[in-house]
PDB file of N, CA and C in Angstrom:
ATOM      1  N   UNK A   1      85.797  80.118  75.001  1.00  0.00           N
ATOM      2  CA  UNK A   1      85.799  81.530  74.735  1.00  0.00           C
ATOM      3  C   UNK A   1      86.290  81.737  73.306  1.00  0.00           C
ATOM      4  N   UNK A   2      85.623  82.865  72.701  1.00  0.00           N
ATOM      5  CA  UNK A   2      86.055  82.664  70.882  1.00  0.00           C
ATOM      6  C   UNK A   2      86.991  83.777  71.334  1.00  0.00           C
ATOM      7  N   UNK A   3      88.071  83.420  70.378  1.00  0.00           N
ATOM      8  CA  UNK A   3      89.296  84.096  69.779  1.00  0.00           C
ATOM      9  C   UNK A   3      89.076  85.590  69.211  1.00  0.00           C
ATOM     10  N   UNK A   4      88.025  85.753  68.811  1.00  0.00           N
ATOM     11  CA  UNK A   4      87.535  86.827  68.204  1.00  0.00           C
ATOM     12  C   UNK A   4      86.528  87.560  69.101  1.00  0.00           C
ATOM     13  N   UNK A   5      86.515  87.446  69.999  1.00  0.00           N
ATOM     14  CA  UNK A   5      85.247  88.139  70.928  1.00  0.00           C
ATOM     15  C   UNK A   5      85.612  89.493  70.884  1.00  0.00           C
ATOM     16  N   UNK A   6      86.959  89.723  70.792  1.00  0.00           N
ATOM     17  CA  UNK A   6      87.039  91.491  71.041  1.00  0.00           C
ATOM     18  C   UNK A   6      86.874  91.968  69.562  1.00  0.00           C
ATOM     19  N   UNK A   7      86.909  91.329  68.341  1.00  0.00           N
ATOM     20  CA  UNK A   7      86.377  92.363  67.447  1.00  0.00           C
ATOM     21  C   UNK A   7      84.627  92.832  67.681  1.00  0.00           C
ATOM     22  N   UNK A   8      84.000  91.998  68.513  1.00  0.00           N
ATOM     23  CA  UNK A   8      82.824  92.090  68.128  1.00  0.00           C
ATOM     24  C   UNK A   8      82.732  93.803  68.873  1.00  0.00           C
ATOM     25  N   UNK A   9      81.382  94.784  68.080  1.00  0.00           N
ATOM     26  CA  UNK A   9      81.047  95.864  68.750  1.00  0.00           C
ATOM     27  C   UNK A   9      80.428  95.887  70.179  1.00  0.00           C
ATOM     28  N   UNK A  10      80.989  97.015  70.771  1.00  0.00           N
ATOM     29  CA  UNK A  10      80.366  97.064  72.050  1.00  0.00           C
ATOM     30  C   UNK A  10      78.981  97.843  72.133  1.00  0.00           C
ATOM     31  N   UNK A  11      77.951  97.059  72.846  1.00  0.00           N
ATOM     32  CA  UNK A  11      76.773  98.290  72.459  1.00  0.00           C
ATOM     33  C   UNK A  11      76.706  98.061  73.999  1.00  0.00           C
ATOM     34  N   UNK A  12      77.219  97.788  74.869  1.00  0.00           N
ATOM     35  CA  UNK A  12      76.526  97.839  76.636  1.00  0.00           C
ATOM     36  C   UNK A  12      76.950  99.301  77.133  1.00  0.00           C
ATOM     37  N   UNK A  13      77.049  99.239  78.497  1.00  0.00           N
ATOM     38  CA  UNK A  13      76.895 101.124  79.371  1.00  0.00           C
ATOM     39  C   UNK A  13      78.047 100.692  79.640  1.00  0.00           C
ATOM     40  N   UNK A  14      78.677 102.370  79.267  1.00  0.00           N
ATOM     41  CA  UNK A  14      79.916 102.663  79.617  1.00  0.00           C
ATOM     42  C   UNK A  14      79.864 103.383  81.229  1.00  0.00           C
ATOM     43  N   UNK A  15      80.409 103.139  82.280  1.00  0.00           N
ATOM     44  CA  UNK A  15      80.501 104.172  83.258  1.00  0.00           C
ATOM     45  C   UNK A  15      81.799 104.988  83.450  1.00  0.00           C
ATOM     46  N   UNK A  16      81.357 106.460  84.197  1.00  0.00           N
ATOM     47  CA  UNK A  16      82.374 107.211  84.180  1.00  0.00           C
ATOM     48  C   UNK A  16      83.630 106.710  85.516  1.00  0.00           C
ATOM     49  N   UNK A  17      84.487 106.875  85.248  1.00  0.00           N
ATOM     50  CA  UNK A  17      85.127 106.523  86.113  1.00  0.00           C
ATOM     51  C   UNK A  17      85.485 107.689  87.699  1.00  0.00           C
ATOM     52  N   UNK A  18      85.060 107.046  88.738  1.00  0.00           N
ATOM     53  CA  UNK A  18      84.960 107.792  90.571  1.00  0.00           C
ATOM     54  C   UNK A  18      86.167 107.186  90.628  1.00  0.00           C
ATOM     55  N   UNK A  19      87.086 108.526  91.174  1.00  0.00           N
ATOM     56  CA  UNK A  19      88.521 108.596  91.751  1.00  0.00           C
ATOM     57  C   UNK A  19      88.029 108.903  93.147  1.00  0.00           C
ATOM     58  N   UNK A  20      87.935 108.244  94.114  1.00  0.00           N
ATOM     59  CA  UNK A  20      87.665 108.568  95.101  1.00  0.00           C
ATOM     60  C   UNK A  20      89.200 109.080  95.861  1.00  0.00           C
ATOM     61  N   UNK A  21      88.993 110.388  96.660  1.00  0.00           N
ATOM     62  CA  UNK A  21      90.619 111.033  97.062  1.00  0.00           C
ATOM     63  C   UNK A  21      90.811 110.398  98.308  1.00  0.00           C
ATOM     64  N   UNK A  22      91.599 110.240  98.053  1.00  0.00           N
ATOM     65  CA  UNK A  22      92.716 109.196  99.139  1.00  0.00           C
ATOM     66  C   UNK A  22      93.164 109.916 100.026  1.00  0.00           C
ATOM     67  N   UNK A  23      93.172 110.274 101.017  1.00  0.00           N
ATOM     68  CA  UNK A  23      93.980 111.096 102.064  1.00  0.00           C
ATOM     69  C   UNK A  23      95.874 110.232 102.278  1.00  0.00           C
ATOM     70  N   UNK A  24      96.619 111.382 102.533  1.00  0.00           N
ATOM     71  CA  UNK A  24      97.871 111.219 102.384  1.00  0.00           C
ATOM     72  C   UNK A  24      98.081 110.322 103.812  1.00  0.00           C
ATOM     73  N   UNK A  25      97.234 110.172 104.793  1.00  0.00           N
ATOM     74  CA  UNK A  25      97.209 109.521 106.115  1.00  0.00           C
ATOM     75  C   UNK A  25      96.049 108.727 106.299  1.00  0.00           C
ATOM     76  N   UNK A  26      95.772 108.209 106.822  1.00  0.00           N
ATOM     77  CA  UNK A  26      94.240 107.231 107.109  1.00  0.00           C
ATOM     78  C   UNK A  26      94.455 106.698 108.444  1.00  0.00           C
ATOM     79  N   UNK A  27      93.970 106.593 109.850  1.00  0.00           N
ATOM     80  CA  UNK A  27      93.811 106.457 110.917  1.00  0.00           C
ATOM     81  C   UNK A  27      93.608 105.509 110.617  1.00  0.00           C
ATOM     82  N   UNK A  28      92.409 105.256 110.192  1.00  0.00           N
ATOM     83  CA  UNK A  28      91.972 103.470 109.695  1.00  0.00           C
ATOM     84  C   UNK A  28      92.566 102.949 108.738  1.00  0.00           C
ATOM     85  N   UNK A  29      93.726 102.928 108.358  1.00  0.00           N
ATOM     86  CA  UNK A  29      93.898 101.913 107.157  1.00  0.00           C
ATOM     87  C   UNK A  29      95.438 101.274 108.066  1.00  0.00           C
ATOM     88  N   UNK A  30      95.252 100.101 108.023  1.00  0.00           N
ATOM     89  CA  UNK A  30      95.929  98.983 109.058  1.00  0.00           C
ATOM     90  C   UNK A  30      97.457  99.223 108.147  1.00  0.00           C
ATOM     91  N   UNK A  31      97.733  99.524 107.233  1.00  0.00           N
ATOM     92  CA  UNK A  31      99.309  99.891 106.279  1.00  0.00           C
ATOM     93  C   UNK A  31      99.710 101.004 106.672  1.00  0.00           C
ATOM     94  N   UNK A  32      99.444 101.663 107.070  1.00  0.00           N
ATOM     95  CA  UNK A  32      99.619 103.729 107.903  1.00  0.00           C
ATOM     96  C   UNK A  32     100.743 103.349 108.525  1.00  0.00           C
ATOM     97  N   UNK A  33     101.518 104.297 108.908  1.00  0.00           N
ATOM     98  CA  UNK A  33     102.655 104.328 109.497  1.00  0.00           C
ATOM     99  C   UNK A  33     101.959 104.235 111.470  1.00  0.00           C
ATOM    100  N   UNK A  34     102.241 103.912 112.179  1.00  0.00           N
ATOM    101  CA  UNK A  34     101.933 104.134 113.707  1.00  0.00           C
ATOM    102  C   UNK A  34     100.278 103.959 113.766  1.00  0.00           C
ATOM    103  N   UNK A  35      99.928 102.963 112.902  1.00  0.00           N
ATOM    104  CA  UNK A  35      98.366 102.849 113.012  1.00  0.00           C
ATOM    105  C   UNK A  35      98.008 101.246 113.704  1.00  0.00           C
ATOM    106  N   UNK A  36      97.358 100.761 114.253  1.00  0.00           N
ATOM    107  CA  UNK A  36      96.805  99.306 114.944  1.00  0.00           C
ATOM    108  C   UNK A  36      96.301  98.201 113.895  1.00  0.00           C
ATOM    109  N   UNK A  37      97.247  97.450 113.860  1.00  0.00           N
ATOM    110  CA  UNK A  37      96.621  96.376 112.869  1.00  0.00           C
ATOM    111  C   UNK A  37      95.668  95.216 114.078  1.00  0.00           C
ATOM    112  N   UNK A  38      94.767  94.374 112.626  1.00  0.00           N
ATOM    113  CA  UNK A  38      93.812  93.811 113.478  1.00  0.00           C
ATOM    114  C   UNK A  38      94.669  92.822 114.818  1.00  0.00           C
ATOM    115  N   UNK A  39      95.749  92.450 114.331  1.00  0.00           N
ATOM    116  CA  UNK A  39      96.071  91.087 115.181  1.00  0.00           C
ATOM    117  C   UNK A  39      96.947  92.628 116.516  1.00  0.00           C
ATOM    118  N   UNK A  40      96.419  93.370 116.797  1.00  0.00           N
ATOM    119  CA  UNK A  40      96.820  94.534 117.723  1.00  0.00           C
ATOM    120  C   UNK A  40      98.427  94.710 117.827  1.00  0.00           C
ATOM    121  N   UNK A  41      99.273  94.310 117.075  1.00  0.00           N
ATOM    122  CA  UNK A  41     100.300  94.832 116.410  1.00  0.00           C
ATOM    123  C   UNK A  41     100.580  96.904 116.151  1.00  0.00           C
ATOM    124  N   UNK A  42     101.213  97.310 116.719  1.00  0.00           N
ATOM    125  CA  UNK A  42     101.365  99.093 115.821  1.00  0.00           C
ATOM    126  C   UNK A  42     102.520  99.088 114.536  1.00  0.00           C
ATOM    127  N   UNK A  43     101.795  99.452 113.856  1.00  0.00           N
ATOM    128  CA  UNK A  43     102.920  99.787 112.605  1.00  0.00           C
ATOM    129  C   UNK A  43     104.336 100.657 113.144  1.00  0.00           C
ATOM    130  N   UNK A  44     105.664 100.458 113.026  1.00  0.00           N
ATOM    131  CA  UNK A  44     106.345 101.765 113.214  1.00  0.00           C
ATOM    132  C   UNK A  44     105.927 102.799 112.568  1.00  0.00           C
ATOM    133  N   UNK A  45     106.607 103.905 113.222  1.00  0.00           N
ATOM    134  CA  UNK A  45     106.539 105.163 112.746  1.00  0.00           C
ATOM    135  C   UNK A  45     107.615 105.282 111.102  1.00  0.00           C
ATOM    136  N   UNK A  46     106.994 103.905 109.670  1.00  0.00           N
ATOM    137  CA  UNK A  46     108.628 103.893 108.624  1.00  0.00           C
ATOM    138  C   UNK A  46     108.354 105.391 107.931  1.00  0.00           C
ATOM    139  N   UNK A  47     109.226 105.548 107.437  1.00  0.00           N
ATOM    140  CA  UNK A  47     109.292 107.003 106.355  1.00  0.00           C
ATOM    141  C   UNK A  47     109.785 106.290 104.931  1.00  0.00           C
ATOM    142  N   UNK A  48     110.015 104.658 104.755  1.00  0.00           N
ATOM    143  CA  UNK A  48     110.287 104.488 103.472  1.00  0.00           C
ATOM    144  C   UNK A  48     109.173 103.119 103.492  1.00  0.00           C
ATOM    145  N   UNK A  49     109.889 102.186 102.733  1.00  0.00           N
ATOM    146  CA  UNK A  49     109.143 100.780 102.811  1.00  0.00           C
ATOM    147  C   UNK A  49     108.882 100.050 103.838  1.00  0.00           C
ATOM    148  N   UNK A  50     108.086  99.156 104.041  1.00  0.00           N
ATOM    149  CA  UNK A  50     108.041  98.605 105.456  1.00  0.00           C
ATOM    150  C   UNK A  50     107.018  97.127 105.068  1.00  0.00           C
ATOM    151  N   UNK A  51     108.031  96.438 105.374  1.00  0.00           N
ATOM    152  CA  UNK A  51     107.489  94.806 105.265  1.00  0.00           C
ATOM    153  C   UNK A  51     107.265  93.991 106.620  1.00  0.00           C
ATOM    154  N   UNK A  52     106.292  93.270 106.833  1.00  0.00           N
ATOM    155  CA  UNK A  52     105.608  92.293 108.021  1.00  0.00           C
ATOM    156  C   UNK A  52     104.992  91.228 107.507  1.00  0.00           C
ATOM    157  N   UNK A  53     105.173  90.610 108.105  1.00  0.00           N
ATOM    158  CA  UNK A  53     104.078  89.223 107.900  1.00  0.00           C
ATOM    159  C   UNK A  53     102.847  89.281 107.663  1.00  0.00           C
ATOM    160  N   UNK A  54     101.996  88.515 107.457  1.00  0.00           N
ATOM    161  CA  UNK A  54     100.866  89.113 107.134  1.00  0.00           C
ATOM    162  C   UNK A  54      99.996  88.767 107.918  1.00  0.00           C
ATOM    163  N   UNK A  55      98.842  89.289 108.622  1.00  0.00           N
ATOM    164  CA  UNK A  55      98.237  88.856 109.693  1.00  0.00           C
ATOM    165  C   UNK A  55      97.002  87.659 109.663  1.00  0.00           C
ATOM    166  N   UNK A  56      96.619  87.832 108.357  1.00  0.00           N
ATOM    167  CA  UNK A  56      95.855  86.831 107.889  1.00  0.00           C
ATOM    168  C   UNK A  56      96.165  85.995 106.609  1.00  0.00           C
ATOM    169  N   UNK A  57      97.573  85.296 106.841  1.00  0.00           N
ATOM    170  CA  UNK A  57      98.470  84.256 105.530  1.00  0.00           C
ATOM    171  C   UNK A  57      97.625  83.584 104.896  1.00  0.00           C
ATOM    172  N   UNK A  58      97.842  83.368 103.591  1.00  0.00           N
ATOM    173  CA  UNK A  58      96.856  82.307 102.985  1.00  0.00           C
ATOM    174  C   UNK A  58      97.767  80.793 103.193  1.00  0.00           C
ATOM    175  N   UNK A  59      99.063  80.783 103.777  1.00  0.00           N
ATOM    176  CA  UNK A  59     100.037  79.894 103.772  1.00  0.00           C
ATOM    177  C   UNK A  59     101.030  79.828 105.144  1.00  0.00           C
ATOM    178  N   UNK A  60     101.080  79.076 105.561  1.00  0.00           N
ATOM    179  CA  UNK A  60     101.419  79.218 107.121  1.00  0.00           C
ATOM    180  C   UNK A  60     103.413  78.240 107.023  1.00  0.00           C
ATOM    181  N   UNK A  61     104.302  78.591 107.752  1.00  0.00           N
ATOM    182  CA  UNK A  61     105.467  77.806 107.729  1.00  0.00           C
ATOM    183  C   UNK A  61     105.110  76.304 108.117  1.00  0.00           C
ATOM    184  N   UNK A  62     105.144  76.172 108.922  1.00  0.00           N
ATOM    185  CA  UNK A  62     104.623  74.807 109.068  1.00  0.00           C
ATOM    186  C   UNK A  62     103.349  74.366 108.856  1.00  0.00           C
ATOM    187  N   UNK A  63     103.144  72.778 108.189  1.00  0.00           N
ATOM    188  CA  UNK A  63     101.196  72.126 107.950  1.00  0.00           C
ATOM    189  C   UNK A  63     102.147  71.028 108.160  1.00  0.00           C
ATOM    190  N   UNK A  64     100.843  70.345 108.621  1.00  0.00           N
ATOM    191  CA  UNK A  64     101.472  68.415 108.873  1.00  0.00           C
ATOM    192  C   UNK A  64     101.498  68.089 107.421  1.00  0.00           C
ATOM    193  N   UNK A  65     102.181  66.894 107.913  1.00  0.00           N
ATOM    194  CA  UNK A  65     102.288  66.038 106.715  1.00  0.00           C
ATOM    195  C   UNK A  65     100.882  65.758 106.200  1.00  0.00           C
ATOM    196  N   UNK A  66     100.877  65.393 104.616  1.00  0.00           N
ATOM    197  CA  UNK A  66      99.652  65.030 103.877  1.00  0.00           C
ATOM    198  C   UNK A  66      99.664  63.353 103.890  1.00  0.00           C
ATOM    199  N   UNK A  67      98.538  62.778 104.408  1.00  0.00           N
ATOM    200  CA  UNK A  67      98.817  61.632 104.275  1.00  0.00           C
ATOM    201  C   UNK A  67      98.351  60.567 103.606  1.00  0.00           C
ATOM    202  N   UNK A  68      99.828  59.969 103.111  1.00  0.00           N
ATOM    203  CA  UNK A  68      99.946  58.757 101.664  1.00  0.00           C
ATOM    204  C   UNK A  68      99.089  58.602 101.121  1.00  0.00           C
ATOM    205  N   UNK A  69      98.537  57.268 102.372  1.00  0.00           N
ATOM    206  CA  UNK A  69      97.743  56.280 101.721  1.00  0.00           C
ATOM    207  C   UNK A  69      96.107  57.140 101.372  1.00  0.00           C
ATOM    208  N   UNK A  70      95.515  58.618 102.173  1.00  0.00           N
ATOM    209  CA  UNK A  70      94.615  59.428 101.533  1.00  0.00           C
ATOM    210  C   UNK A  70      94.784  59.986 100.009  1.00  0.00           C
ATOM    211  N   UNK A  71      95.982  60.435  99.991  1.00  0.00           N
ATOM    212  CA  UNK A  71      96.634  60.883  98.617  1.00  0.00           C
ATOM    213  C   UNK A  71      96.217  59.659  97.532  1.00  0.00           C
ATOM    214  N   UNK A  72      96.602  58.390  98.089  1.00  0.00           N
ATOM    215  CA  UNK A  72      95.924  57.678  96.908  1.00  0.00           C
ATOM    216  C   UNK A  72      94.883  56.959  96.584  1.00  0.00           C
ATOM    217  N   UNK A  73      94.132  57.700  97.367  1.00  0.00           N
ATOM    218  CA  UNK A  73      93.054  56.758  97.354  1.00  0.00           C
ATOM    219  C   UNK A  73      91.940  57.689  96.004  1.00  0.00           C
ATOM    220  N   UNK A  74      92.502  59.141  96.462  1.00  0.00           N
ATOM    221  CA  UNK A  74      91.692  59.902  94.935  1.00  0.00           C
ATOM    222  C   UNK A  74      92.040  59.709  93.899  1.00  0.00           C
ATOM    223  N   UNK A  75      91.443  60.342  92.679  1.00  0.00           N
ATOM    224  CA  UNK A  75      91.967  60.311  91.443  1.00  0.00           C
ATOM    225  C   UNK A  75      92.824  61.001  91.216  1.00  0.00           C
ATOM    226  N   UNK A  76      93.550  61.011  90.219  1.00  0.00           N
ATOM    227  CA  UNK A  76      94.736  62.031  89.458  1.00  0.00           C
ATOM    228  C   UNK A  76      94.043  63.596  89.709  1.00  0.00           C
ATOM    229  N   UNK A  77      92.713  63.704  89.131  1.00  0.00           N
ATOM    230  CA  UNK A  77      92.446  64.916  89.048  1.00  0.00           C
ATOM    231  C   UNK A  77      92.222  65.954  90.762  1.00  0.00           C
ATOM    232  N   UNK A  78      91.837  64.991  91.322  1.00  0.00           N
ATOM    233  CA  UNK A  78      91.967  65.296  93.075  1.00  0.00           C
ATOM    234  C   UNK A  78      92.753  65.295  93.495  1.00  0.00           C
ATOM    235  N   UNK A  79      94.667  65.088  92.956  1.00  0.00           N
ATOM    236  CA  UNK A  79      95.657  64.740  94.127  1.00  0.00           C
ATOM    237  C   UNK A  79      95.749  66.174  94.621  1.00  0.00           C
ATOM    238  N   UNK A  80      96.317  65.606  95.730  1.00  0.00           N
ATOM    239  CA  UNK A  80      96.967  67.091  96.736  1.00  0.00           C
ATOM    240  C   UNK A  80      98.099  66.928  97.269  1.00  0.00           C
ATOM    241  N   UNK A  81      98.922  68.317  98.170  1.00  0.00           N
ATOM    242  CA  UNK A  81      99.490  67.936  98.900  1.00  0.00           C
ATOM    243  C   UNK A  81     100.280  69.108  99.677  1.00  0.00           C
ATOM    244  N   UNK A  82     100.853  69.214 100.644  1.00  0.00           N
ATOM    245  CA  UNK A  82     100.773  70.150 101.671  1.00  0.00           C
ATOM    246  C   UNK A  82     101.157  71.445 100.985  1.00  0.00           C
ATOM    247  N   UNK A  83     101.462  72.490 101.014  1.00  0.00           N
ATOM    248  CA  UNK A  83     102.281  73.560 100.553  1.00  0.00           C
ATOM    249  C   UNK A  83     102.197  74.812 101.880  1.00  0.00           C
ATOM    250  N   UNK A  84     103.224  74.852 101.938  1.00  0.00           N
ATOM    251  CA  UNK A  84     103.808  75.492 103.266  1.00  0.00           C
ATOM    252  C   UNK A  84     104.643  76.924 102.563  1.00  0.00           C
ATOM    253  N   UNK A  85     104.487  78.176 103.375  1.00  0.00           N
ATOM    254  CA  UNK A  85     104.914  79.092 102.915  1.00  0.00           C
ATOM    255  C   UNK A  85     104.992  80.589 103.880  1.00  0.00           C
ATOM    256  N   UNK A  86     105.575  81.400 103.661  1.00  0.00           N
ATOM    257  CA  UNK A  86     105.592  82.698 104.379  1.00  0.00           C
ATOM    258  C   UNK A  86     104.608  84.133 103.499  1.00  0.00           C
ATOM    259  N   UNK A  87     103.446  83.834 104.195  1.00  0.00           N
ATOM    260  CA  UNK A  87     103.257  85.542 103.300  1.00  0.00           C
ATOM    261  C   UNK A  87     103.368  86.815 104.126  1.00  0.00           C
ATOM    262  N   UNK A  88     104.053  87.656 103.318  1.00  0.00           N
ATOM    263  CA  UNK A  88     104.684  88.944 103.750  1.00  0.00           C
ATOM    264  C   UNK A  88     103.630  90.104 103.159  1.00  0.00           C
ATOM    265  N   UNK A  89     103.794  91.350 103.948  1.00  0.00           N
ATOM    266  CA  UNK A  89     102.883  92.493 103.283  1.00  0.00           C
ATOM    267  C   UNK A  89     104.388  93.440 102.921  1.00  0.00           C
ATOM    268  N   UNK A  90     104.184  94.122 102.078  1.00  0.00           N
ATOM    269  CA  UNK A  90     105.201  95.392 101.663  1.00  0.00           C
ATOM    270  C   UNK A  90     104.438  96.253 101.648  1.00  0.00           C
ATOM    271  N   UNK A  91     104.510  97.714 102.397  1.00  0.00           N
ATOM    272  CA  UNK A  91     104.141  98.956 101.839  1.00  0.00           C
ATOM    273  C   UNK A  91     105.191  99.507 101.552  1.00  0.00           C
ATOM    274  N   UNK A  92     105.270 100.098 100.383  1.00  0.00           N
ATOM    275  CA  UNK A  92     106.034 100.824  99.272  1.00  0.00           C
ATOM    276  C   UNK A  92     105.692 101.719 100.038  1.00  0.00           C
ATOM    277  N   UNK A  93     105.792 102.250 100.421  1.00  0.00           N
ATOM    278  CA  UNK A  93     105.132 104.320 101.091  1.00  0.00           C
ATOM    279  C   UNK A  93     104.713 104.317 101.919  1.00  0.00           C
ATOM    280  N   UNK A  94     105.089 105.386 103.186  1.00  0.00           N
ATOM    281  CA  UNK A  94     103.951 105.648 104.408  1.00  0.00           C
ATOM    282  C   UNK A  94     102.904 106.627 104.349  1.00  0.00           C
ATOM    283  N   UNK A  95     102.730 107.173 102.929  1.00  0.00           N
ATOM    284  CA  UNK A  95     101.168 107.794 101.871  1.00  0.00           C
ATOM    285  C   UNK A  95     100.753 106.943 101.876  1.00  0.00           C
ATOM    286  N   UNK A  96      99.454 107.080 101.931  1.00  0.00           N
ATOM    287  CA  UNK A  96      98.376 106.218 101.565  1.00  0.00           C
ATOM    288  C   UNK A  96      97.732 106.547 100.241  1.00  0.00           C
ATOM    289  N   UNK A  97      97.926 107.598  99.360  1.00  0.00           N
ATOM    290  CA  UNK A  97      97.701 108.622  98.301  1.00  0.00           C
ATOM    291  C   UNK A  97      98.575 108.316  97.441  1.00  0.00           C
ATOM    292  N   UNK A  98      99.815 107.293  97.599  1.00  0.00           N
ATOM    293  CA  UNK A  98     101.176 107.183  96.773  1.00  0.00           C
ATOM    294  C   UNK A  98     100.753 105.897  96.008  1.00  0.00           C
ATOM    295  N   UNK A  99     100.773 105.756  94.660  1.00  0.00           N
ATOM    296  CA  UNK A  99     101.313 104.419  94.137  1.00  0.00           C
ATOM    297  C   UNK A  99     102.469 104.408  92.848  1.00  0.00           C
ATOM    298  N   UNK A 100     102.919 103.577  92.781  1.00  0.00           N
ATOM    299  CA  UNK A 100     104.552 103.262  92.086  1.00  0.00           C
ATOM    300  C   UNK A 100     104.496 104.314  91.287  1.00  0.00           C
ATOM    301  N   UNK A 101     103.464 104.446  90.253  1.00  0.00           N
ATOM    302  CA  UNK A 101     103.589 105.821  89.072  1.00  0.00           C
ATOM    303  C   UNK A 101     103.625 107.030  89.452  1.00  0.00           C
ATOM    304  N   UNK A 102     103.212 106.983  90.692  1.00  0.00           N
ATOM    305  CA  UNK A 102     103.061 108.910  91.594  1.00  0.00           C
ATOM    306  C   UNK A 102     104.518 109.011  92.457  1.00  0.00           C
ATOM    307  N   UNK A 103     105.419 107.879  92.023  1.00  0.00           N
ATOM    308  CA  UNK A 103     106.370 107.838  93.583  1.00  0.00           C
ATOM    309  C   UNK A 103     107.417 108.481  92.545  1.00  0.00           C
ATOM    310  N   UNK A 104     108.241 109.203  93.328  1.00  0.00           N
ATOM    311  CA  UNK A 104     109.767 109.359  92.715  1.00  0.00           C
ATOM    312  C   UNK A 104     110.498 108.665  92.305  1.00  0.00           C
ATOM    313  N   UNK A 105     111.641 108.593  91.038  1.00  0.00           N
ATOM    314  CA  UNK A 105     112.435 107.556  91.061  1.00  0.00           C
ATOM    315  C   UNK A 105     113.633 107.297  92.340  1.00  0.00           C
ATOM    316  N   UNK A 106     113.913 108.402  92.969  1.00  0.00           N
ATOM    317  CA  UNK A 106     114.355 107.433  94.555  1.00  0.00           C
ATOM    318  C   UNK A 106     113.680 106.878  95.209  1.00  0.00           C
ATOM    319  N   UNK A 107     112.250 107.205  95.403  1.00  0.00           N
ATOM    320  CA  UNK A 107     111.446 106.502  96.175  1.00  0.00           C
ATOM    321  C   UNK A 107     111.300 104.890  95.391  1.00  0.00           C
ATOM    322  N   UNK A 108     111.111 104.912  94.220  1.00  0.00           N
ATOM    323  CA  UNK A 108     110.959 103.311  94.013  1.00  0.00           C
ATOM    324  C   UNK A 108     112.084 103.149  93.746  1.00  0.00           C
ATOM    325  N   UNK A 109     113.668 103.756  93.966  1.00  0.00           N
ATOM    326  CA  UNK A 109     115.021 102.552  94.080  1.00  0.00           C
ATOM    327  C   UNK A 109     114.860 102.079  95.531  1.00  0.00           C
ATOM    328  N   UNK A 110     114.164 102.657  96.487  1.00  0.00           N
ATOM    329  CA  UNK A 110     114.203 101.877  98.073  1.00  0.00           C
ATOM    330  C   UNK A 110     113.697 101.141  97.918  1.00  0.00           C
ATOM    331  N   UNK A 111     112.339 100.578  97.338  1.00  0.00           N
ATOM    332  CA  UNK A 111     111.776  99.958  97.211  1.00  0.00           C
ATOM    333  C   UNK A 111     112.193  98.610  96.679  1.00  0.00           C
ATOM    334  N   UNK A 112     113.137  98.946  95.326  1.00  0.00           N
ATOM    335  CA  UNK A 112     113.738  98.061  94.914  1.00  0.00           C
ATOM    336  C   UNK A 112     114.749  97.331  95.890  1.00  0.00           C
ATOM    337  N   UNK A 113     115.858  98.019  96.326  1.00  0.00           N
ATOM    338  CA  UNK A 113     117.015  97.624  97.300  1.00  0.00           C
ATOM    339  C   UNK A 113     115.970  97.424  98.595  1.00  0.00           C
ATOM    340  N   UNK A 114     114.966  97.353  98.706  1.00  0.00           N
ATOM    341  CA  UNK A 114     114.390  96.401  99.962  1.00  0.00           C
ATOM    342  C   UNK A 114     114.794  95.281  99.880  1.00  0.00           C
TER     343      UNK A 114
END
């Protein structure tokens, strides 16, 4: 990629930018306060932040062991090896219409002291 690509002029299509309006609630959106997530879980009813696991982790607590003698049988550029982890969801807000720049500064100190 050249170093200079952004002086060059732009001659391609600009589009206007669609704010599509967000409703302050969403029945369907699985982050809603008292709404059904897929793994049939209900959200509480939070009024501030609200953190859960995530229903579809890219990283799970426990994976078996990776094993050795496979590990070396690839090259350097192929090694691997297990990585084990917790992923969490945070909603900052029980709006669905709210993000960090629209929130109050008390609303994002809860957020913070989560």
């Amino acid at each position: 990629m050249s170093p200079h690509r952004l002086k060059r002029p732009w001659s391609g299509q600009v589009e206007a930018a669609h704010e599509d309006e967000i409703p302050p609630f969403d029945p369907k959106n699985p982050l809603c306060p008292g709404v059904n997530r897929p793994n049939g879980e209900t959200n509480p009813d939070y009024v501030s932040t609200f953190v859960f696991d995530n229903d579809f982790p890219a990283m799970l607590p426990n994976v078996p062991e990776a094993d050795a003698a496979t590990n070396q049988t690839h090259e350097e550029l192929f090694k691997f090896e297990p990585a084990m982890g917790t992923c969490r969801v945070m909603c900052f807000h029980p709006r669905s219409d709210l993000t960090i720049p629209l929130m109050s500064i008390e609303e994002i100190k809860a957020i913070i002291h989560e």
